[in-house]
C-alpha atoms as a PDB file:
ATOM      1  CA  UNK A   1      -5.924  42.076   4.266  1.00  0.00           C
ATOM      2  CA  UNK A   2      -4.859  44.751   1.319  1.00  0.00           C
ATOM      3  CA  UNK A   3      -1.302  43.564   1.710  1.00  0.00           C
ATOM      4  CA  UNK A   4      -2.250  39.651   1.784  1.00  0.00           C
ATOM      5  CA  UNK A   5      -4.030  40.184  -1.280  1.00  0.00           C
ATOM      6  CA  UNK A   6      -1.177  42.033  -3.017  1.00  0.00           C
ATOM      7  CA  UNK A   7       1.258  39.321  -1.920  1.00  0.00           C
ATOM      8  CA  UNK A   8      -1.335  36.331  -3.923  1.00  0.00           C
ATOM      9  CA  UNK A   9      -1.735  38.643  -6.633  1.00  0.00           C
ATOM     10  CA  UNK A  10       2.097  38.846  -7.021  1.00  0.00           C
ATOM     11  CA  UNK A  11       2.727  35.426  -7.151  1.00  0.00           C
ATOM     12  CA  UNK A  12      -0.196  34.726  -9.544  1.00  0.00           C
ATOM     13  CA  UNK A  13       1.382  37.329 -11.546  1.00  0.00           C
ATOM     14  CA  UNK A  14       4.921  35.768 -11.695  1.00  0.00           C
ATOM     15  CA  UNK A  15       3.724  32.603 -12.534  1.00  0.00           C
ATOM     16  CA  UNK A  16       1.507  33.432 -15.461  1.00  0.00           C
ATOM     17  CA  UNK A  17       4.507  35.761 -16.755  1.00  0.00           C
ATOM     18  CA  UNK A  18       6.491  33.152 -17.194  1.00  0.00           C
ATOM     19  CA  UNK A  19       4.675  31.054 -18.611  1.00  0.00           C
ATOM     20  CA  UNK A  20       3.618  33.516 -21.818  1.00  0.00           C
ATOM     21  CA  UNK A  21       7.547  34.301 -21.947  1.00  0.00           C
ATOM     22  CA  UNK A  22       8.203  30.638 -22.005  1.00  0.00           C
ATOM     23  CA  UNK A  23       7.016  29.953 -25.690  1.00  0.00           C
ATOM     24  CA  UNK A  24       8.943  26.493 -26.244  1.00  0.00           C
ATOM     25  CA  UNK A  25       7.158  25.189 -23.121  1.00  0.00           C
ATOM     26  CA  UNK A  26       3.786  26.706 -24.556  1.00  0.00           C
ATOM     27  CA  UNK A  27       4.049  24.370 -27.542  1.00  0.00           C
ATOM     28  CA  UNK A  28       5.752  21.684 -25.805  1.00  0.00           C
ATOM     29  CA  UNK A  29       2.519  21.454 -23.878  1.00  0.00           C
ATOM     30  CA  UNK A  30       0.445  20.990 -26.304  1.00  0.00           C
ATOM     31  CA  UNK A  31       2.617  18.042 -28.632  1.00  0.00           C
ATOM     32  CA  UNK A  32       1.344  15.514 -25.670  1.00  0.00           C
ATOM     33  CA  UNK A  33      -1.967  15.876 -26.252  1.00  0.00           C
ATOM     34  CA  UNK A  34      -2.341  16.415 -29.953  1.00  0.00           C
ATOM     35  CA  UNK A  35      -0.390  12.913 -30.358  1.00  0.00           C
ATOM     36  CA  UNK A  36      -2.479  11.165 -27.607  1.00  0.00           C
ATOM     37  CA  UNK A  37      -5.917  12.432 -29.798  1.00  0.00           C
ATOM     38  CA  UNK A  38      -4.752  12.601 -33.150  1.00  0.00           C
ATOM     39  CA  UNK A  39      -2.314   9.486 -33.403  1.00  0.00           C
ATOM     40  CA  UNK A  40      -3.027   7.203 -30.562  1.00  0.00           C
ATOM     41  CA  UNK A  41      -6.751   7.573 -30.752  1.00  0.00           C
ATOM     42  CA  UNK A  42      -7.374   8.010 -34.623  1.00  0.00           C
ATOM     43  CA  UNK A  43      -5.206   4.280 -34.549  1.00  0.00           C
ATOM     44  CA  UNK A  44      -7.725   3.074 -32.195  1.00  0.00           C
ATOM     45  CA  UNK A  45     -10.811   4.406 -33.713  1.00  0.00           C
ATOM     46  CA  UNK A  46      -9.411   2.806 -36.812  1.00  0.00           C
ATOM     47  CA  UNK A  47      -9.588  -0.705 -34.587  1.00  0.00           C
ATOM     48  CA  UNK A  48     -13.786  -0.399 -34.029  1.00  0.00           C
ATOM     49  CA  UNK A  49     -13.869  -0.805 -37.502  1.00  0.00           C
ATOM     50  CA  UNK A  50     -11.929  -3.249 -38.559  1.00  0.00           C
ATOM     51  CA  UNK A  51     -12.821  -5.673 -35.056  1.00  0.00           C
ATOM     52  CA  UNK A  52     -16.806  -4.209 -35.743  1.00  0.00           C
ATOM     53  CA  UNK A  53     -16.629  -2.598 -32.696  1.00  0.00           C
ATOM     54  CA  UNK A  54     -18.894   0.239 -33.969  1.00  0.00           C
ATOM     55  CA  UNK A  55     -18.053   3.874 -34.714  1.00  0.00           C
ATOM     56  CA  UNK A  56     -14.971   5.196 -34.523  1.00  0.00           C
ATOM     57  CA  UNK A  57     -15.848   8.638 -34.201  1.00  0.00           C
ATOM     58  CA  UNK A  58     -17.765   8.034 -30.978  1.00  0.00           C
ATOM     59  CA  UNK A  59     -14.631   6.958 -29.603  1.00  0.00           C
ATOM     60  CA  UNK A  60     -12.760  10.442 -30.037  1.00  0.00           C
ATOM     61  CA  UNK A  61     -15.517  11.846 -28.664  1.00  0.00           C
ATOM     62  CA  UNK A  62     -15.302  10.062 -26.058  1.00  0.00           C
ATOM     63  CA  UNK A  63     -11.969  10.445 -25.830  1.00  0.00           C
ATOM     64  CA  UNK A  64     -11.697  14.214 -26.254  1.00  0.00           C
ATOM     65  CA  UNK A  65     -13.066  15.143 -22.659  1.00  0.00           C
ATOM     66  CA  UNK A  66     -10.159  12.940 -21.427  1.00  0.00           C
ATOM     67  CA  UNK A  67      -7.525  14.701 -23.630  1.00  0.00           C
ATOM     68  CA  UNK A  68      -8.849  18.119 -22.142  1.00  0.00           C
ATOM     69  CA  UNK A  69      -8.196  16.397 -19.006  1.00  0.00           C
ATOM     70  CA  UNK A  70      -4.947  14.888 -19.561  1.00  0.00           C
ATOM     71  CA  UNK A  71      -3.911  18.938 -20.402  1.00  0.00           C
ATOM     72  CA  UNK A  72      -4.963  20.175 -17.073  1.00  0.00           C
ATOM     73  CA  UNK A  73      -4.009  17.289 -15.115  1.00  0.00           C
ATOM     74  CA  UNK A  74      -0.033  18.004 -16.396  1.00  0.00           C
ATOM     75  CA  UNK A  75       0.117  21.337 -16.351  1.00  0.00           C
ATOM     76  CA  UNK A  76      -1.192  22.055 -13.070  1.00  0.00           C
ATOM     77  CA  UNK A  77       0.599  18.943 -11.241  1.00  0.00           C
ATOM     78  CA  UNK A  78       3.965  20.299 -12.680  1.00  0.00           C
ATOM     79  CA  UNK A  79       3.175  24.083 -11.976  1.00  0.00           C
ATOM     80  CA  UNK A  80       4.198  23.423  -8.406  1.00  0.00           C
ATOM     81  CA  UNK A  81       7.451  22.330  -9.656  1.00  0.00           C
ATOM     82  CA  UNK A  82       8.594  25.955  -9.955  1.00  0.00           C
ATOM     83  CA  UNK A  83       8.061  25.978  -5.442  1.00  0.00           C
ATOM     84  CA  UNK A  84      11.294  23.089  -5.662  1.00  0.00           C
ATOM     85  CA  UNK A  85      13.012  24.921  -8.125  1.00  0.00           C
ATOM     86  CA  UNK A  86      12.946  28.348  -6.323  1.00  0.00           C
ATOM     87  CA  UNK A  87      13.978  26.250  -3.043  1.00  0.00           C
ATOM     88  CA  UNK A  88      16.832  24.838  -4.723  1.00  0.00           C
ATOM     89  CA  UNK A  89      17.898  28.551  -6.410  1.00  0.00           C
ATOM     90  CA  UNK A  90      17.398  30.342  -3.187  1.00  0.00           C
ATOM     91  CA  UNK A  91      13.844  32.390  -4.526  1.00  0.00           C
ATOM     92  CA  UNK A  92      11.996  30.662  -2.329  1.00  0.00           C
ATOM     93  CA  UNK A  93      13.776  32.197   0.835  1.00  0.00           C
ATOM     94  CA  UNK A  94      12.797  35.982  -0.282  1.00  0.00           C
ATOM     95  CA  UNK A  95       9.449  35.076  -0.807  1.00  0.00           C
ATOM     96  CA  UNK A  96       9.128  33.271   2.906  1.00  0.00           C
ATOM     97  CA  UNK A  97      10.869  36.097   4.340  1.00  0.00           C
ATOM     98  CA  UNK A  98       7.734  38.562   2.511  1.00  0.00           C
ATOM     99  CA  UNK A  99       5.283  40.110   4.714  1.00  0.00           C
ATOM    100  CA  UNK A 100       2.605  38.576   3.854  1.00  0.00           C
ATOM    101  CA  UNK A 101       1.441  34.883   5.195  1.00  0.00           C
ATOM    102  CA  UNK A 102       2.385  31.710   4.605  1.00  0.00           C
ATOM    103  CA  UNK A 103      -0.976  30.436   3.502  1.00  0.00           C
ATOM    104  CA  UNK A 104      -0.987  33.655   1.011  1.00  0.00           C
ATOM    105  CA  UNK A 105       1.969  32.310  -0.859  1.00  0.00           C
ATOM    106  CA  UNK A 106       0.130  28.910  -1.645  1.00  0.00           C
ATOM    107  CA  UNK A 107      -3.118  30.337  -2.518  1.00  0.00           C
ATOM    108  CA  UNK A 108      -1.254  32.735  -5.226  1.00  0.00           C
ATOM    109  CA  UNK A 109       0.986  29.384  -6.537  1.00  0.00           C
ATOM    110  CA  UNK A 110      -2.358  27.604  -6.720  1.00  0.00           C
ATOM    111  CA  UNK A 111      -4.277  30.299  -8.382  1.00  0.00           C
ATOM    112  CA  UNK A 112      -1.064  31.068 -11.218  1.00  0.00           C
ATOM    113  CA  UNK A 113      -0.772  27.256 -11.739  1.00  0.00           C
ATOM    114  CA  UNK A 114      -4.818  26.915 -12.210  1.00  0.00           C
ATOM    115  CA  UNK A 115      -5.229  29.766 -14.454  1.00  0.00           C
ATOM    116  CA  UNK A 116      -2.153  28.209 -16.917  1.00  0.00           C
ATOM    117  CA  UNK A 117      -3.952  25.329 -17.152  1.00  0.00           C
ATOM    118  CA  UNK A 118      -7.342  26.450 -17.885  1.00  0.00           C
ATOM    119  CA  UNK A 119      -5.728  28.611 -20.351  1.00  0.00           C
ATOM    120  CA  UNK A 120      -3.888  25.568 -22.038  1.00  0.00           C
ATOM    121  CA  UNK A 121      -7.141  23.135 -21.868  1.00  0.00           C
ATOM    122  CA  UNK A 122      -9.187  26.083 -23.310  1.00  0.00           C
ATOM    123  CA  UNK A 123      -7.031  26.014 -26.346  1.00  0.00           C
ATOM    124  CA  UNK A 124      -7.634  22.012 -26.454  1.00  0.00           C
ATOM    125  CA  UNK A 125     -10.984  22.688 -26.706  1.00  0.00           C
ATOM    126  CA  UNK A 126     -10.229  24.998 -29.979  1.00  0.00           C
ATOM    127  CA  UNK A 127     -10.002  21.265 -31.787  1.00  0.00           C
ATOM    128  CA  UNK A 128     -13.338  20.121 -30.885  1.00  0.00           C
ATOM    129  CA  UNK A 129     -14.704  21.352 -34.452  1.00  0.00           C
ATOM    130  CA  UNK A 130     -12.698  18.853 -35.999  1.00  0.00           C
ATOM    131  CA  UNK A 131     -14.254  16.136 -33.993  1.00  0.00           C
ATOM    132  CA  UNK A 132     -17.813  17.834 -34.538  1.00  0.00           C
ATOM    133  CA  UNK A 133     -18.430  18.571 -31.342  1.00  0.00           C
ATOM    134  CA  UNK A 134     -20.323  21.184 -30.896  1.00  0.00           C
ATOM    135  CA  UNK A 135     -19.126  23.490 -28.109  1.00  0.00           C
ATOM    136  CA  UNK A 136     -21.613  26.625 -27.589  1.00  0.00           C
ATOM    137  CA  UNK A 137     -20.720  29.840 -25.621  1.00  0.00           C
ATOM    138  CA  UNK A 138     -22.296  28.365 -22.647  1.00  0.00           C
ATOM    139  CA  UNK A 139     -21.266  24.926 -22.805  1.00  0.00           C
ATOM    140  CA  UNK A 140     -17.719  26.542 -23.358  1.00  0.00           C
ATOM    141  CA  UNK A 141     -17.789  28.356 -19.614  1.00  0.00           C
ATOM    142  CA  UNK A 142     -19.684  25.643 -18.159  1.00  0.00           C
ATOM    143  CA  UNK A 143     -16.063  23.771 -19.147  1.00  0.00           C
ATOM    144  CA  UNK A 144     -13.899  26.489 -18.320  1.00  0.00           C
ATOM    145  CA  UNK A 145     -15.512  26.824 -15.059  1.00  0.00           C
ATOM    146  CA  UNK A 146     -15.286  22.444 -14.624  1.00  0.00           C
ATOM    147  CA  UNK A 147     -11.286  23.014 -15.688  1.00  0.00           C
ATOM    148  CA  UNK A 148     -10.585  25.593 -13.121  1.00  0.00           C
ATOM    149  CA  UNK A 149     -11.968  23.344 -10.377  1.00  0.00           C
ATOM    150  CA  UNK A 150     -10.016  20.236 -11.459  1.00  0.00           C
ATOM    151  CA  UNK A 151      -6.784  22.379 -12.088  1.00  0.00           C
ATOM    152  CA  UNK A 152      -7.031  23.844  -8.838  1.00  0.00           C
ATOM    153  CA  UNK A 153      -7.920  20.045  -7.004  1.00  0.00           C
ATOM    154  CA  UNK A 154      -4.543  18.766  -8.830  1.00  0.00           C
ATOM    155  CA  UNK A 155      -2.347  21.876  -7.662  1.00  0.00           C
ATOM    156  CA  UNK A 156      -3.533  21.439  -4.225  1.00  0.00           C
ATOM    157  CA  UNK A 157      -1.516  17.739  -4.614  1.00  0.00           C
ATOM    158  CA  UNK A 158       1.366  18.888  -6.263  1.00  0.00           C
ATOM    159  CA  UNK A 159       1.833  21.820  -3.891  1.00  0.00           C
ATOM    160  CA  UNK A 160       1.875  18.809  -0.994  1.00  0.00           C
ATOM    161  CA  UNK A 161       4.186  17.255  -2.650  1.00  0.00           C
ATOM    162  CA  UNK A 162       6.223  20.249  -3.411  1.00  0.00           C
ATOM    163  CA  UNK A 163       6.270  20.986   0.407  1.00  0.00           C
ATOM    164  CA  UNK A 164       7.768  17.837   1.490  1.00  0.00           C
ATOM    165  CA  UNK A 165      10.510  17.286  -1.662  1.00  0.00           C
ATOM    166  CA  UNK A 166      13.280  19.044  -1.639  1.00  0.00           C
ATOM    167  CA  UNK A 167      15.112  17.680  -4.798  1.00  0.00           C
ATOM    168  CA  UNK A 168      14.366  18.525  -8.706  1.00  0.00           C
ATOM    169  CA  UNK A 169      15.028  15.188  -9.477  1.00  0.00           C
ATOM    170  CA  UNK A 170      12.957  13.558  -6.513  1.00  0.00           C
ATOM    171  CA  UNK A 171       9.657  15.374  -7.825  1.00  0.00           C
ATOM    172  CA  UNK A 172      10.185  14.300 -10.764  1.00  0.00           C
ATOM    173  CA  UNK A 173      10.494  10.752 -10.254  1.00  0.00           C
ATOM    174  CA  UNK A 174       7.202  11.094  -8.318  1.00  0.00           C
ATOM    175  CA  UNK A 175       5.810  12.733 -10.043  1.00  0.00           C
ATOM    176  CA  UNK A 176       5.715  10.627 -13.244  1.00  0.00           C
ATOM    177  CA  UNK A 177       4.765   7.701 -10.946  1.00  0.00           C
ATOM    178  CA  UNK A 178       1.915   9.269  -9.650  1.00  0.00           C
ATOM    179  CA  UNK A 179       0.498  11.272 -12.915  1.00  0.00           C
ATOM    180  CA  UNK A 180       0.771   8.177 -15.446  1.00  0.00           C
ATOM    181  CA  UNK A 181      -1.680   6.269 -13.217  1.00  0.00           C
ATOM    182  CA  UNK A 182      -3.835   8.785 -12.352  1.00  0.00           C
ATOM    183  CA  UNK A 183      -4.454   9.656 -16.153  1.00  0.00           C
ATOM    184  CA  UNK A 184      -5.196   5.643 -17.540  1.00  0.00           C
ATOM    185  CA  UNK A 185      -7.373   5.214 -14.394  1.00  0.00           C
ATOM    186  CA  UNK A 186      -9.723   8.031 -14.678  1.00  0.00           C
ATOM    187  CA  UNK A 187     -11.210   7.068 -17.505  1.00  0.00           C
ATOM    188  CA  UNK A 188      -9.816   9.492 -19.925  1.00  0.00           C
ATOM    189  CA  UNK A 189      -9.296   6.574 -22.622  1.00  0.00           C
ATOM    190  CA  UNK A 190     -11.731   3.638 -21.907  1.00  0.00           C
ATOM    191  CA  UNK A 191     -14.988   3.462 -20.114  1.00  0.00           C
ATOM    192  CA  UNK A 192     -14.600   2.044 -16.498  1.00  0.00           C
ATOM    193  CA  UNK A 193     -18.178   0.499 -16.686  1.00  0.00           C
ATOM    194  CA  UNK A 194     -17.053  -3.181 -17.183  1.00  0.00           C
ATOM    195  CA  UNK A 195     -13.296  -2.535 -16.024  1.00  0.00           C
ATOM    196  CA  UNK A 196     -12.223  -5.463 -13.455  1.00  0.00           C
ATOM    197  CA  UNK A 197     -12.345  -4.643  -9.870  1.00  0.00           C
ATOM    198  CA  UNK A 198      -9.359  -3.313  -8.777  1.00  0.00           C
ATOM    199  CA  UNK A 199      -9.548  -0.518 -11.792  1.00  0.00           C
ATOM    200  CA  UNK A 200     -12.853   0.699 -10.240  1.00  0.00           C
ATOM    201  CA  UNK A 201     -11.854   0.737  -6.743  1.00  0.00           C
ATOM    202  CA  UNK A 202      -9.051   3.241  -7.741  1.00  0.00           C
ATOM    203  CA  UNK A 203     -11.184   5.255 -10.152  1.00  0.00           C
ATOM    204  CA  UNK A 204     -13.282   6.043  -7.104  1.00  0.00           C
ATOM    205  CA  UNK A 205     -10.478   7.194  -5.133  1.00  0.00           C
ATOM    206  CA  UNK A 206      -8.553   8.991  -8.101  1.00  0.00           C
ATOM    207  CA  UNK A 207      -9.848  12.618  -7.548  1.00  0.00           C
ATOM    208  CA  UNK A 208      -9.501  13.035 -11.827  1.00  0.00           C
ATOM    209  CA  UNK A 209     -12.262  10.339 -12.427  1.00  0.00           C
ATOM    210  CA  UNK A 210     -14.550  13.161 -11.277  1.00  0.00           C
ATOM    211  CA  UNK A 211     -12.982  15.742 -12.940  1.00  0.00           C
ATOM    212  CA  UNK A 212     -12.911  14.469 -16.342  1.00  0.00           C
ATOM    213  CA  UNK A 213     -17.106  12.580 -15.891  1.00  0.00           C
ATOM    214  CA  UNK A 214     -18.155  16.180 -15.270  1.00  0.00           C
ATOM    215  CA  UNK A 215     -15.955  17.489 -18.412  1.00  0.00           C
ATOM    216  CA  UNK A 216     -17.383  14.813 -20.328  1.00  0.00           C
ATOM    217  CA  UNK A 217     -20.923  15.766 -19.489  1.00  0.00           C
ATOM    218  CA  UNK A 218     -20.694  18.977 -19.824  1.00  0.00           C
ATOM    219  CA  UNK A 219     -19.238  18.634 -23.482  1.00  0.00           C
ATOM    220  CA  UNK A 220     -21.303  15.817 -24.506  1.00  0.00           C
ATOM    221  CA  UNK A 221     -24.728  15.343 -21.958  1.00  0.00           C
ATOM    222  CA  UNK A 222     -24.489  12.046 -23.333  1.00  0.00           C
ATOM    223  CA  UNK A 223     -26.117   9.449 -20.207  1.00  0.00           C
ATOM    224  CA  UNK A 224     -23.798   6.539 -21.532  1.00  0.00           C
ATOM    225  CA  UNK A 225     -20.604   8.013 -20.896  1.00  0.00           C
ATOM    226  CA  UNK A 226     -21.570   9.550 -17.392  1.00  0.00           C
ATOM    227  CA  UNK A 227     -20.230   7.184 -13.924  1.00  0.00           C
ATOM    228  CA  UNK A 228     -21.308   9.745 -11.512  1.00  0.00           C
ATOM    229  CA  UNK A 229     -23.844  12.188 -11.429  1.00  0.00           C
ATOM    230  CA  UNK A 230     -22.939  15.528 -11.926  1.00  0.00           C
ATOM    231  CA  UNK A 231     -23.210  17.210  -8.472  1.00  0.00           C
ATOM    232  CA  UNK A 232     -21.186  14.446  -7.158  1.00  0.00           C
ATOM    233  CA  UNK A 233     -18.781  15.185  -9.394  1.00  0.00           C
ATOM    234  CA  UNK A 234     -18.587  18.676  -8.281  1.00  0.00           C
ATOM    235  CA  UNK A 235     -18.169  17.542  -4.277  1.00  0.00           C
ATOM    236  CA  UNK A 236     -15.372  15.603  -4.804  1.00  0.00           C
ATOM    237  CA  UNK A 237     -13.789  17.912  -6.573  1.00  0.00           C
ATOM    238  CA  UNK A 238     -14.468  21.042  -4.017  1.00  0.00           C
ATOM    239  CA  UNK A 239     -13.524  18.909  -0.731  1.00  0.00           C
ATOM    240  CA  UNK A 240     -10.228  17.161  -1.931  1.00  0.00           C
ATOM    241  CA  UNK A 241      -9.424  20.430  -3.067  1.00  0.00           C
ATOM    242  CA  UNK A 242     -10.465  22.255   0.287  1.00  0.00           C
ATOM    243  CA  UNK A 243      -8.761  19.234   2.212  1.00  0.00           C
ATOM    244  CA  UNK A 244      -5.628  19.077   0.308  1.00  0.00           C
ATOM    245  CA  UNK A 245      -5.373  23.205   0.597  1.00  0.00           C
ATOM    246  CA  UNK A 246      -5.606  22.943   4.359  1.00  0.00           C
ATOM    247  CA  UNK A 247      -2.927  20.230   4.473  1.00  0.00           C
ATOM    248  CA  UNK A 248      -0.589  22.630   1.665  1.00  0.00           C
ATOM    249  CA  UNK A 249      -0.510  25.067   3.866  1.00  0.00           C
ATOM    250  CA  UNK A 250       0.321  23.583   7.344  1.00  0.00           C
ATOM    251  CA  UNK A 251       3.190  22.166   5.013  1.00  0.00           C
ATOM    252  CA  UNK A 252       4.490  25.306   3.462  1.00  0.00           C
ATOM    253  CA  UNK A 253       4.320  26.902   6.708  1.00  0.00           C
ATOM    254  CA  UNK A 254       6.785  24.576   8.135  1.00  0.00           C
ATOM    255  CA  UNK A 255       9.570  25.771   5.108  1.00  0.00           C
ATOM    256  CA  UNK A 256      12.789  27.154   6.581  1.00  0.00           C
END
């Protein structure tokens, strides 16, 4: 058990090293969502106004949970991007040929790829002021503890993906043709309320719908913006990330 331990605390430990040493991607990561809240959604605040749609600021407030959400969402998809790199580069061999389990090698990729992007979202969150938002310590871990469960529920899927890819290029693809979608129909810019049918049928089964209505409630406790109740939230969250785990590791276990 000691040395299964050691083996997840290795590969956590990797993973978060490289990211720190990384410092272009560290403020690559954060251009995407600073233009998305600052640009995009300052121009369509702006709109509320001038169509008398209301208040503009209660549309970056709304919007904020969603940026958060957007953070995690990309950095812990692409974290398992590093399990088809080290395939391709030959890393991936010496860690399968370890001593430790298979199913310890994905719980330490999950774990290193969850904790970057709590890290990153927690930084997000270092804007909120400017949006007057007012984050206490509590709310702040209530969020940091929402983020760690939605980071961990998208690793789970981009560790199953990274199991049955081999290519760089192939992930990548998918990758942006999964992640665009996922983002626009969770309800990270507009309200899915009134959306037509179709949009709420897949906001149901898009796993970051949940993550970013509990975000959003635990940031604003505002009844108006909430689809789901809270503990629902939270279930969804827990089992596609318990399911998706399972299926991750019969996966991995099959690498040569």
């Amino acid at each position: 058990m000691k040395k299964e331990l050691i083996g997840v605390y290795t590969i956590w430990l990797r993973d978060i090293k490289r990211y720190f040493r990384d410092r272009p991607r560290i403020i690559a990561s954060f251009a995407q969502p600073i233009l998305f809240l600052f640009v995009l959604g300052t121009g369509i605040a702006s709109s509320f106004s001038t169509f008398g749609g209301g208040s503009g600021g209660d549309f970056l407030n709304f919007m904020f949970p969603g940026i958060v959400g957007m953070t995690v969402l990309f950095t812990s998809f692409f974290s398992a991007m590093s399990i088809v790199w080290d395939r391709e580069f030959g890393f991936l061999k010496e860690v399968l040929v370890a001593p430790i389990s298979r199913t310890s090698i994905v719980v330490g990729k999950l774990l290193g790829g969850s904790t970057i992007a709590m890290i990153q979202g927690a930084i997000i969150l270092l804007f909120s002021p400017l949006l007057k938002i007012p984050i206490t310590f509590v709310i702040f871990f209530k969020i940091i503890g929402i983020m760690f469960l939605v980071a961990m529920t998208i690793a789970t899927l981009g560790i199953v993906l990274a199991s049955v890819i081999k290519s760089m290029q192939a992930f990548q693809v998918i990758t942006n043709f999964l992640l665009m979608p996922m983002f626009f129909l969770s309800g990270a810019l507009f309200p899915l309320n009134n959306t037509v049918r179709w949009m709420n049928i897949v906001a149901k089964i898009n796993p970051l719908s949940y993550g970013i209505d509990s975000m959003r409630f635990a940031m604003l406790n505002n009844p108006a913006f909430q689809l789901y109740p809270l503990w629902l939230d939270i279930v969804v969250l827990a089992s596609v990330t318990v399911v998706m785990s399972i299926l991750g590791s019969f996966l991995f276990s099959r690498q040569d």
